[in-house]
PDB file of N, CA and C in Angstrom:
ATOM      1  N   UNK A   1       7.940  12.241   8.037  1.00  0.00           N
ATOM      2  CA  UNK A   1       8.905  11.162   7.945  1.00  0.00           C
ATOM      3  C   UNK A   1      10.118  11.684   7.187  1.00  0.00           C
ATOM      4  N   UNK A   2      11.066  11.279   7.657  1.00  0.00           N
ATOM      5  CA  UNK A   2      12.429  11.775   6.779  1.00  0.00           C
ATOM      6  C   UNK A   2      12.266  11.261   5.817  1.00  0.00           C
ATOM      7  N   UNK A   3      13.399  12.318   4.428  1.00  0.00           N
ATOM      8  CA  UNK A   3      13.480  11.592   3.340  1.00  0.00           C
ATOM      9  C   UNK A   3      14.494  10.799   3.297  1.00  0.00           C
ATOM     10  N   UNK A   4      15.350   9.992   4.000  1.00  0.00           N
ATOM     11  CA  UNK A   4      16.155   9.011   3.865  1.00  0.00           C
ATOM     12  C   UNK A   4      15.444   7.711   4.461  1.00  0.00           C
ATOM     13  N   UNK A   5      14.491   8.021   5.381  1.00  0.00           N
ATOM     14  CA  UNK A   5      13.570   6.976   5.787  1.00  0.00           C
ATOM     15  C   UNK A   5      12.654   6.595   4.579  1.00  0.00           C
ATOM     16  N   UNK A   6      11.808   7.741   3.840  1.00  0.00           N
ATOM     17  CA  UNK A   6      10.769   7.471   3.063  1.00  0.00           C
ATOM     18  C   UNK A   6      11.602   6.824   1.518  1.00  0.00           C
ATOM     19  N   UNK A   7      12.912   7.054   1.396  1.00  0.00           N
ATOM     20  CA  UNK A   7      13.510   6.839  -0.229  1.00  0.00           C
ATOM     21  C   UNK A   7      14.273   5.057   0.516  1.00  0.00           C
ATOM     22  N   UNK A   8      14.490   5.038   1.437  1.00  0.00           N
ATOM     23  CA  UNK A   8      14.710   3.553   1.571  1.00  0.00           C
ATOM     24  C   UNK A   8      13.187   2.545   1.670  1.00  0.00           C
ATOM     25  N   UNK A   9      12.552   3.070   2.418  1.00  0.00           N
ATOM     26  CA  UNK A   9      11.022   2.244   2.208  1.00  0.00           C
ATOM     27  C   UNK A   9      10.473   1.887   0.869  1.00  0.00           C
ATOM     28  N   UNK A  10      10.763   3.474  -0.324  1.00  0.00           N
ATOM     29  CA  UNK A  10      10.644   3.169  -1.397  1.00  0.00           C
ATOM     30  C   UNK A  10      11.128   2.311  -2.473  1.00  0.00           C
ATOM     31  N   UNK A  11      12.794   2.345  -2.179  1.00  0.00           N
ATOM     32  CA  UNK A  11      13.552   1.032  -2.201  1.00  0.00           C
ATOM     33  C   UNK A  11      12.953  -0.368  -2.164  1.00  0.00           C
ATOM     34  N   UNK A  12      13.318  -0.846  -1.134  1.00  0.00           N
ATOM     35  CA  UNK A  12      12.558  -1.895  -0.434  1.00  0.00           C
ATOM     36  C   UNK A  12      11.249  -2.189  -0.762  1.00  0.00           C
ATOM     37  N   UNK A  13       9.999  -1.656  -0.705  1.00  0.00           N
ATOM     38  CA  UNK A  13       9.116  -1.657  -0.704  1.00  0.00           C
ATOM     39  C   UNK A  13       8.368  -2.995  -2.211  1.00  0.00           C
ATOM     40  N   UNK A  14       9.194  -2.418  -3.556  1.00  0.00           N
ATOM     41  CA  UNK A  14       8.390  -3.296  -4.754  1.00  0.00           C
ATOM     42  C   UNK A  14       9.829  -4.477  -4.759  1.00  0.00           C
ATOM     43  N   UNK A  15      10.615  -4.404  -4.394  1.00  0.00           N
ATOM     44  CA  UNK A  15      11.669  -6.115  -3.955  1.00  0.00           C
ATOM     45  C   UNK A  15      10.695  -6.815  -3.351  1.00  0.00           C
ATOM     46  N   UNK A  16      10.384  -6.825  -1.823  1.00  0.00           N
ATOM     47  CA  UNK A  16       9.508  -7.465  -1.395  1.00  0.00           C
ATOM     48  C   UNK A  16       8.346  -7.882  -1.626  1.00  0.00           C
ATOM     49  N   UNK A  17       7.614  -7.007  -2.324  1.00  0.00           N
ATOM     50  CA  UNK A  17       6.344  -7.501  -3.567  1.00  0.00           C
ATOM     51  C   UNK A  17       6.718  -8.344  -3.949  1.00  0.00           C
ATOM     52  N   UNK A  18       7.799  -8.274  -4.535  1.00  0.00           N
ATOM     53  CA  UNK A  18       8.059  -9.083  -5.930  1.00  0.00           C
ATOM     54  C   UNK A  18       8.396 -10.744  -5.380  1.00  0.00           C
ATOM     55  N   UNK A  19       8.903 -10.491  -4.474  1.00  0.00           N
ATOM     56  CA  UNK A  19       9.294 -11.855  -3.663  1.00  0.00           C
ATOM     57  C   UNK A  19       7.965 -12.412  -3.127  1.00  0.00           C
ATOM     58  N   UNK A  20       7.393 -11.773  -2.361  1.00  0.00           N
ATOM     59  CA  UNK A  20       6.047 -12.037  -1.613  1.00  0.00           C
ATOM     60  C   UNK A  20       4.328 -12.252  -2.311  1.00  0.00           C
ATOM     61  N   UNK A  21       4.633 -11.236  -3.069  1.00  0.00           N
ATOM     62  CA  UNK A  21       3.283 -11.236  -3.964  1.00  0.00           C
ATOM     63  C   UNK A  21       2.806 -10.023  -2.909  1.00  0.00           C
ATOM     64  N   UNK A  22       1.790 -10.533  -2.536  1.00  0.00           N
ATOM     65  CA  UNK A  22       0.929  -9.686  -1.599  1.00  0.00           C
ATOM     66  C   UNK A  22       1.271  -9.165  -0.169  1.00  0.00           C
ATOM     67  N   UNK A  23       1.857  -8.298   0.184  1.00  0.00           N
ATOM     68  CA  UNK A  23       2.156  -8.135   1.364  1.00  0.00           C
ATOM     69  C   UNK A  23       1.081  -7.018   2.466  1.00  0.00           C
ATOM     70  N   UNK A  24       0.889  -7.283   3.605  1.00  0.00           N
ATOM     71  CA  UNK A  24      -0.128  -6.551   4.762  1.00  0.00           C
ATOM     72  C   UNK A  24       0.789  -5.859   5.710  1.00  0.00           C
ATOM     73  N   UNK A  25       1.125  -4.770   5.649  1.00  0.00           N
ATOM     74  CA  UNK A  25       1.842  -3.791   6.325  1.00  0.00           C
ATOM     75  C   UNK A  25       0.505  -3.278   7.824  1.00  0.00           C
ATOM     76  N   UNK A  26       1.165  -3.626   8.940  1.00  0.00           N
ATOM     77  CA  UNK A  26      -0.051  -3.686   9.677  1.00  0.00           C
ATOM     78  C   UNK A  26       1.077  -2.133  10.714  1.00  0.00           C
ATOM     79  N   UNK A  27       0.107  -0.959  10.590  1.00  0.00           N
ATOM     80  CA  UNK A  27       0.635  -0.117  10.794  1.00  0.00           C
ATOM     81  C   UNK A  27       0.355   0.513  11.982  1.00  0.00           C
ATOM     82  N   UNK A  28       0.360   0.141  13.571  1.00  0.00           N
ATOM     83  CA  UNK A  28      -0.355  -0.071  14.449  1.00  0.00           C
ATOM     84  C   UNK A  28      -0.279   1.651  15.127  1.00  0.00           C
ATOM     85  N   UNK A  29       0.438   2.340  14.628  1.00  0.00           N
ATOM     86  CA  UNK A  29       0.311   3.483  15.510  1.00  0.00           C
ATOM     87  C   UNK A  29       0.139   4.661  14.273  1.00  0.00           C
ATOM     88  N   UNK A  30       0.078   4.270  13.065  1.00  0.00           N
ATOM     89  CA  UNK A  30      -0.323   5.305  11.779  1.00  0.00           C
ATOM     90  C   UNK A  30       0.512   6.190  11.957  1.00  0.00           C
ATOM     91  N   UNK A  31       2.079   5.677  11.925  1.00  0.00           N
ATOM     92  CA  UNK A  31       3.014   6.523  11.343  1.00  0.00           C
ATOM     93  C   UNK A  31       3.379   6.221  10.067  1.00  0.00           C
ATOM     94  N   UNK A  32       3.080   5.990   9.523  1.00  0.00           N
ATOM     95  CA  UNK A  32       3.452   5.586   7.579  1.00  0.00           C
ATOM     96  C   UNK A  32       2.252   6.404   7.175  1.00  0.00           C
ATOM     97  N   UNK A  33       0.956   6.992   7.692  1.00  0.00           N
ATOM     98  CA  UNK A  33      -0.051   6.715   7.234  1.00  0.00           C
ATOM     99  C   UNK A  33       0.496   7.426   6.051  1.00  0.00           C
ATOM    100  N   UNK A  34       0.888   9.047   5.883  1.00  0.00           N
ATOM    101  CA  UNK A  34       1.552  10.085   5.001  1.00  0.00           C
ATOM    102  C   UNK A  34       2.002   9.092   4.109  1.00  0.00           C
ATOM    103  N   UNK A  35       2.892   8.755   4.665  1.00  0.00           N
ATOM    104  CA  UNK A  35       3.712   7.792   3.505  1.00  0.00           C
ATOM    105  C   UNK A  35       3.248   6.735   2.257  1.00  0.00           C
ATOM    106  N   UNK A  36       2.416   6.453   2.776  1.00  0.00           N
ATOM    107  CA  UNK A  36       1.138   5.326   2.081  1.00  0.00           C
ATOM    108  C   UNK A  36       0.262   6.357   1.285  1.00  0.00           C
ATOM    109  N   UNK A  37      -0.178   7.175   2.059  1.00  0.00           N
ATOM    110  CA  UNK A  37      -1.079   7.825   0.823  1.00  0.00           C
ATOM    111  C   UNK A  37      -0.659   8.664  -0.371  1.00  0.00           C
ATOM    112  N   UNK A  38       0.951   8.841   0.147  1.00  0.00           N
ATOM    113  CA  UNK A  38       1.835   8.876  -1.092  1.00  0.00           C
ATOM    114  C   UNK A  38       2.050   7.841  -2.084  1.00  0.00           C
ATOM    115  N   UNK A  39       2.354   6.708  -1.631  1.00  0.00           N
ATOM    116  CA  UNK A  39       2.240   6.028  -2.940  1.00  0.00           C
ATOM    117  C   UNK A  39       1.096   6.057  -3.674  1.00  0.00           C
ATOM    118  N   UNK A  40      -0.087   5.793  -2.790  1.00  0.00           N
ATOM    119  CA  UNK A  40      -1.957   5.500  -3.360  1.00  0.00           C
ATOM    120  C   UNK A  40      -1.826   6.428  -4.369  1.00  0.00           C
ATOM    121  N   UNK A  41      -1.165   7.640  -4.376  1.00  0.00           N
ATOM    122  CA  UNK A  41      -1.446   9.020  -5.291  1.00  0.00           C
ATOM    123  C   UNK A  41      -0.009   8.321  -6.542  1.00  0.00           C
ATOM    124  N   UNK A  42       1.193   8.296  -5.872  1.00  0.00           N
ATOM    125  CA  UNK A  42       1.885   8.210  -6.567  1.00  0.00           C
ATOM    126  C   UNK A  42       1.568   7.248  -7.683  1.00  0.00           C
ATOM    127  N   UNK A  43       0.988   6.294  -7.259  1.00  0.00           N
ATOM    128  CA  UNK A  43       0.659   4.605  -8.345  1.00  0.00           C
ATOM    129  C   UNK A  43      -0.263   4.955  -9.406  1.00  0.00           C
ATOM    130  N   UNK A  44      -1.427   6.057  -8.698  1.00  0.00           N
ATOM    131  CA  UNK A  44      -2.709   6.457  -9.362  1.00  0.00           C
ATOM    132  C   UNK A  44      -1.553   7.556 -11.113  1.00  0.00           C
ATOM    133  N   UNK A  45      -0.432   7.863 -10.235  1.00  0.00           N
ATOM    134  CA  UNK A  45       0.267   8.364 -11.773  1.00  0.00           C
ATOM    135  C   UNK A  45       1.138   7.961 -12.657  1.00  0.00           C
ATOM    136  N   UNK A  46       1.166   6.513 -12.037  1.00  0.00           N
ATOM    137  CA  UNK A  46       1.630   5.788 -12.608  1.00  0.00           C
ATOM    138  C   UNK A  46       3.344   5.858 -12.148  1.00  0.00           C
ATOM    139  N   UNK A  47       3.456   6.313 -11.251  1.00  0.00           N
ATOM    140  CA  UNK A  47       5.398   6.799 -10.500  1.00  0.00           C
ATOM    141  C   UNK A  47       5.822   5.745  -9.683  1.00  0.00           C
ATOM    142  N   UNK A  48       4.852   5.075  -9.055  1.00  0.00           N
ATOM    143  CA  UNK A  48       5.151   4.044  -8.142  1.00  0.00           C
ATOM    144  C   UNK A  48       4.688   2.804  -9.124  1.00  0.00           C
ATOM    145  N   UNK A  49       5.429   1.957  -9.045  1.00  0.00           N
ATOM    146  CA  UNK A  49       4.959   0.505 -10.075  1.00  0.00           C
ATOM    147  C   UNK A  49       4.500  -0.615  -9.334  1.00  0.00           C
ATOM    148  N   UNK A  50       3.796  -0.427  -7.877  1.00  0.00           N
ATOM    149  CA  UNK A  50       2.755  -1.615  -7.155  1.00  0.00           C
ATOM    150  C   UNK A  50       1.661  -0.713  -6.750  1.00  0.00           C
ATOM    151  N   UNK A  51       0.524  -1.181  -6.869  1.00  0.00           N
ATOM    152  CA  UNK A  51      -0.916  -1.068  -6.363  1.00  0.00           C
ATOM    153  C   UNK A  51      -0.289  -1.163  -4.634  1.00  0.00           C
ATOM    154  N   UNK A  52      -1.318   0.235  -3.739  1.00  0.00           N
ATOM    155  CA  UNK A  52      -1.486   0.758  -2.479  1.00  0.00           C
ATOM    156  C   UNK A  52      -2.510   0.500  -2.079  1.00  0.00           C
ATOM    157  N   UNK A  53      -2.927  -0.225  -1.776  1.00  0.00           N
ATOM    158  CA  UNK A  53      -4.319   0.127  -1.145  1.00  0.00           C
ATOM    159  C   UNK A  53      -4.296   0.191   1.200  1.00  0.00           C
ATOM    160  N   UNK A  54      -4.660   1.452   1.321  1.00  0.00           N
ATOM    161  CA  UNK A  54      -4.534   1.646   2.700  1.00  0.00           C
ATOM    162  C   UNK A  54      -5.854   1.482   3.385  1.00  0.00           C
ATOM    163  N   UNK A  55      -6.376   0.819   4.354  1.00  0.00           N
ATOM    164  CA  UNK A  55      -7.462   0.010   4.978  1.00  0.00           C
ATOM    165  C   UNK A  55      -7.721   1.188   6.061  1.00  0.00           C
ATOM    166  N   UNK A  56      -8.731   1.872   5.972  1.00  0.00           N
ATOM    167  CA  UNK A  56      -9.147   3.202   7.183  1.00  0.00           C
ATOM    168  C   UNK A  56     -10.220   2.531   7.729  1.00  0.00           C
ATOM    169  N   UNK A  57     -10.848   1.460   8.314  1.00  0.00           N
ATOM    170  CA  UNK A  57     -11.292   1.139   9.121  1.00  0.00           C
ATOM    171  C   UNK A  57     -12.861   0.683   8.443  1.00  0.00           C
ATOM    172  N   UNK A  58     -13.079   0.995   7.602  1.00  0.00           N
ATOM    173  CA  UNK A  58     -14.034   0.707   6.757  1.00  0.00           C
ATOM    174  C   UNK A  58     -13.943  -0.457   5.772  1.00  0.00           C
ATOM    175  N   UNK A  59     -14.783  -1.702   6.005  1.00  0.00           N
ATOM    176  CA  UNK A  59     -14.564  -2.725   5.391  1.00  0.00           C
ATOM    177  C   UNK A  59     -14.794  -2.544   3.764  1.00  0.00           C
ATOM    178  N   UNK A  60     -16.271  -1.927   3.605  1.00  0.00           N
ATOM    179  CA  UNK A  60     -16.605  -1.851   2.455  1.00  0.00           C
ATOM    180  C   UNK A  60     -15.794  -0.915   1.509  1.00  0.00           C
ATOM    181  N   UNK A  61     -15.338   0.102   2.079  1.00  0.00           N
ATOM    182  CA  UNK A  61     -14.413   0.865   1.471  1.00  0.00           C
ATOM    183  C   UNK A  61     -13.170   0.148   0.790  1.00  0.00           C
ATOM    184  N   UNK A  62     -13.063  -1.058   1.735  1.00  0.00           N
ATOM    185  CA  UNK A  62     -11.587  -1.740   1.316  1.00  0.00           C
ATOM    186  C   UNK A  62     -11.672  -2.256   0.511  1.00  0.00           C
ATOM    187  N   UNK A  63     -13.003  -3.235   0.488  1.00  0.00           N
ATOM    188  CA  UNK A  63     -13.630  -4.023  -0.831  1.00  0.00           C
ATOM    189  C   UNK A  63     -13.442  -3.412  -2.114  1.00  0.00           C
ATOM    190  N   UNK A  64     -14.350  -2.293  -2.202  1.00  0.00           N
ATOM    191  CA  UNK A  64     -14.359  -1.581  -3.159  1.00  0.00           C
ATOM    192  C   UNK A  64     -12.723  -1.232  -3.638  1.00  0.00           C
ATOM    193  N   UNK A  65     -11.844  -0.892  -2.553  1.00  0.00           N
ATOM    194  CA  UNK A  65     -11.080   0.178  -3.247  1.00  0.00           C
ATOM    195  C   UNK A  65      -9.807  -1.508  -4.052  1.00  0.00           C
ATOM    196  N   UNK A  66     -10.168  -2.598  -3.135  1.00  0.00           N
ATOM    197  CA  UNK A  66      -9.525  -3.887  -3.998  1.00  0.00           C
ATOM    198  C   UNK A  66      -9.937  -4.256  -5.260  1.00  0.00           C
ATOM    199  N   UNK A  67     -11.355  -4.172  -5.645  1.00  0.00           N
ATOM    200  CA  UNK A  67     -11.952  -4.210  -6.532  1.00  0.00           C
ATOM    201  C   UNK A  67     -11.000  -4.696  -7.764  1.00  0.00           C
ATOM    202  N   UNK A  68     -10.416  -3.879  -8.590  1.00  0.00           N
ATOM    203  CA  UNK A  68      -9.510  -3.756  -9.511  1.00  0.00           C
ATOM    204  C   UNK A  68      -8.340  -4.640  -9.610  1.00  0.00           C
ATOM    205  N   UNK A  69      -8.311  -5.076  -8.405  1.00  0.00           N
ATOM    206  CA  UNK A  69      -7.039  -6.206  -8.349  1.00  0.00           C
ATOM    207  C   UNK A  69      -7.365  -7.652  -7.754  1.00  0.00           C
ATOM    208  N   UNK A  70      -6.951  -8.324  -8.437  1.00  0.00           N
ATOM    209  CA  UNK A  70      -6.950 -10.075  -8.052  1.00  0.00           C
ATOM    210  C   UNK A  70      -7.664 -10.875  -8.666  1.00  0.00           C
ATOM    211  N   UNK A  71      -8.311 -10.078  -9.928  1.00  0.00           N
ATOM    212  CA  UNK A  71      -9.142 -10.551 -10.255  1.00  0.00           C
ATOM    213  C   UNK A  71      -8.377 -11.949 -11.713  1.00  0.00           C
ATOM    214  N   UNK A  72      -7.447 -11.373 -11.805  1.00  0.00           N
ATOM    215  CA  UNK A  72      -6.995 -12.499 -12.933  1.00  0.00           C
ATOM    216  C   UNK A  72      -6.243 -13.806 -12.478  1.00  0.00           C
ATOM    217  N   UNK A  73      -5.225 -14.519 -13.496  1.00  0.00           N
ATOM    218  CA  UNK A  73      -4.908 -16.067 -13.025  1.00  0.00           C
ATOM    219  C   UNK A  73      -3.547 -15.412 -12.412  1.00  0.00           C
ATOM    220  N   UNK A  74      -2.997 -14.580 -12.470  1.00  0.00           N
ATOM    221  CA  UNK A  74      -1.804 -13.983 -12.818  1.00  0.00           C
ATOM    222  C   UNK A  74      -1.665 -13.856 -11.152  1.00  0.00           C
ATOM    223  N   UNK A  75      -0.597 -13.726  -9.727  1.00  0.00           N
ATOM    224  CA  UNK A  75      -1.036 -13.339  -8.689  1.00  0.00           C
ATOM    225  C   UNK A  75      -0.023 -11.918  -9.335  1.00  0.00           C
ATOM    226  N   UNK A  76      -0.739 -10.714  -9.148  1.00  0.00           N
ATOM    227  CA  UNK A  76      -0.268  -9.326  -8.733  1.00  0.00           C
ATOM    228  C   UNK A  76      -0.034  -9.067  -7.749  1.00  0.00           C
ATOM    229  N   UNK A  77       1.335  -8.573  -7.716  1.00  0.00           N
ATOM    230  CA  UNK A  77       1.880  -7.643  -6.244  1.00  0.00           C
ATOM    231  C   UNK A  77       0.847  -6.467  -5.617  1.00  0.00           C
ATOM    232  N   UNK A  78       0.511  -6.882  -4.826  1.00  0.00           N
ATOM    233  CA  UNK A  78      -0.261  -5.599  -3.930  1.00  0.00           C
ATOM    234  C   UNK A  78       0.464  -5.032  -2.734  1.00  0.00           C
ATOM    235  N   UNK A  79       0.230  -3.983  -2.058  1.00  0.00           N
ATOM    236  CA  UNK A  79       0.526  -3.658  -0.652  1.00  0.00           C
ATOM    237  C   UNK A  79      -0.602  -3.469  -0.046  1.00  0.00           C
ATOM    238  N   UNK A  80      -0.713  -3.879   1.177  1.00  0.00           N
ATOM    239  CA  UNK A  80      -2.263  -3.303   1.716  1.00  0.00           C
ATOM    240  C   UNK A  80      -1.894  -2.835   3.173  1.00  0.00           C
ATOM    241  N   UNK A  81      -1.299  -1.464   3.724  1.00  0.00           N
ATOM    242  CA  UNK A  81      -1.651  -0.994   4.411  1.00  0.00           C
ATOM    243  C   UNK A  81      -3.201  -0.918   5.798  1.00  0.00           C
ATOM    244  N   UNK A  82      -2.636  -1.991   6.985  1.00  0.00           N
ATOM    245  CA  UNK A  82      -3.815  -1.312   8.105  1.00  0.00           C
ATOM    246  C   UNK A  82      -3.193  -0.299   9.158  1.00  0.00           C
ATOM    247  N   UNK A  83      -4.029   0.516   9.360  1.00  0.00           N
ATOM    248  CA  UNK A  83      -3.873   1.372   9.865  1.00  0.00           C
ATOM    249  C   UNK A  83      -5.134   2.073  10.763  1.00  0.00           C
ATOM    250  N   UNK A  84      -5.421   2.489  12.361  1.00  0.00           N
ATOM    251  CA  UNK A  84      -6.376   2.755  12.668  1.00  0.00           C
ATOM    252  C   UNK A  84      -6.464   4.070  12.291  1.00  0.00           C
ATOM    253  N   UNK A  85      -8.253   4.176  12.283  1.00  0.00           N
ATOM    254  CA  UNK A  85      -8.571   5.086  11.705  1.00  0.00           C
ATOM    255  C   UNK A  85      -8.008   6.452  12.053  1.00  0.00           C
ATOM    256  N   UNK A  86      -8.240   7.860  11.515  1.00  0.00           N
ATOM    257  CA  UNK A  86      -7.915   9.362  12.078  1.00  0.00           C
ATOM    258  C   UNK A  86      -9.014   9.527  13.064  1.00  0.00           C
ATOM    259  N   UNK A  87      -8.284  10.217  13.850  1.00  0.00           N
ATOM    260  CA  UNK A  87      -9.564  10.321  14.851  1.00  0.00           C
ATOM    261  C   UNK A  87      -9.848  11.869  14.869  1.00  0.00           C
TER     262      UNK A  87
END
């Protein structure tokens, strides 16, 4: 993905959180997928300031990997990436 594509998504990306709360990026042909698992890494270092979570086709995986979020009174901004699986 270009970097003028990927630094405007990044842009954009925690505005719309912030407006939305929770947003479902439904990614039907897994061209972001790169892009998404950049943030998942980036957030994990604390560089990106919204929770990633990307959905690979595995329910329980998703469960789990939500786990950590929603749990308070507070609603937190999430992104949740679907995307079909790698084949």
């Amino acid at each position: 993905m270009s970097g003028h594509v990927s630094a405007t998504l990044e842009q954009e990306v925690p505005g719309e959180l912030r407006r939305r709360g929770n947003v479902v990026w439904l990614d039907k042909d897994a061209s972001y997928r790169r892009f998404v698992d950049d943030l998942v890494a980036r957030h994990a270092q604390r560089e990106f300031p919204v929770p990633v979570v990307g959905f690979r086709g595995s329910f329980l995986e998703l469960l789990l990997r939500l786990e950590p979020y929603g749990s308070g009174l507070d609603l937190q901004p999430l992104l949740l990436q679907r995307a079909p699986p790698a084949r």
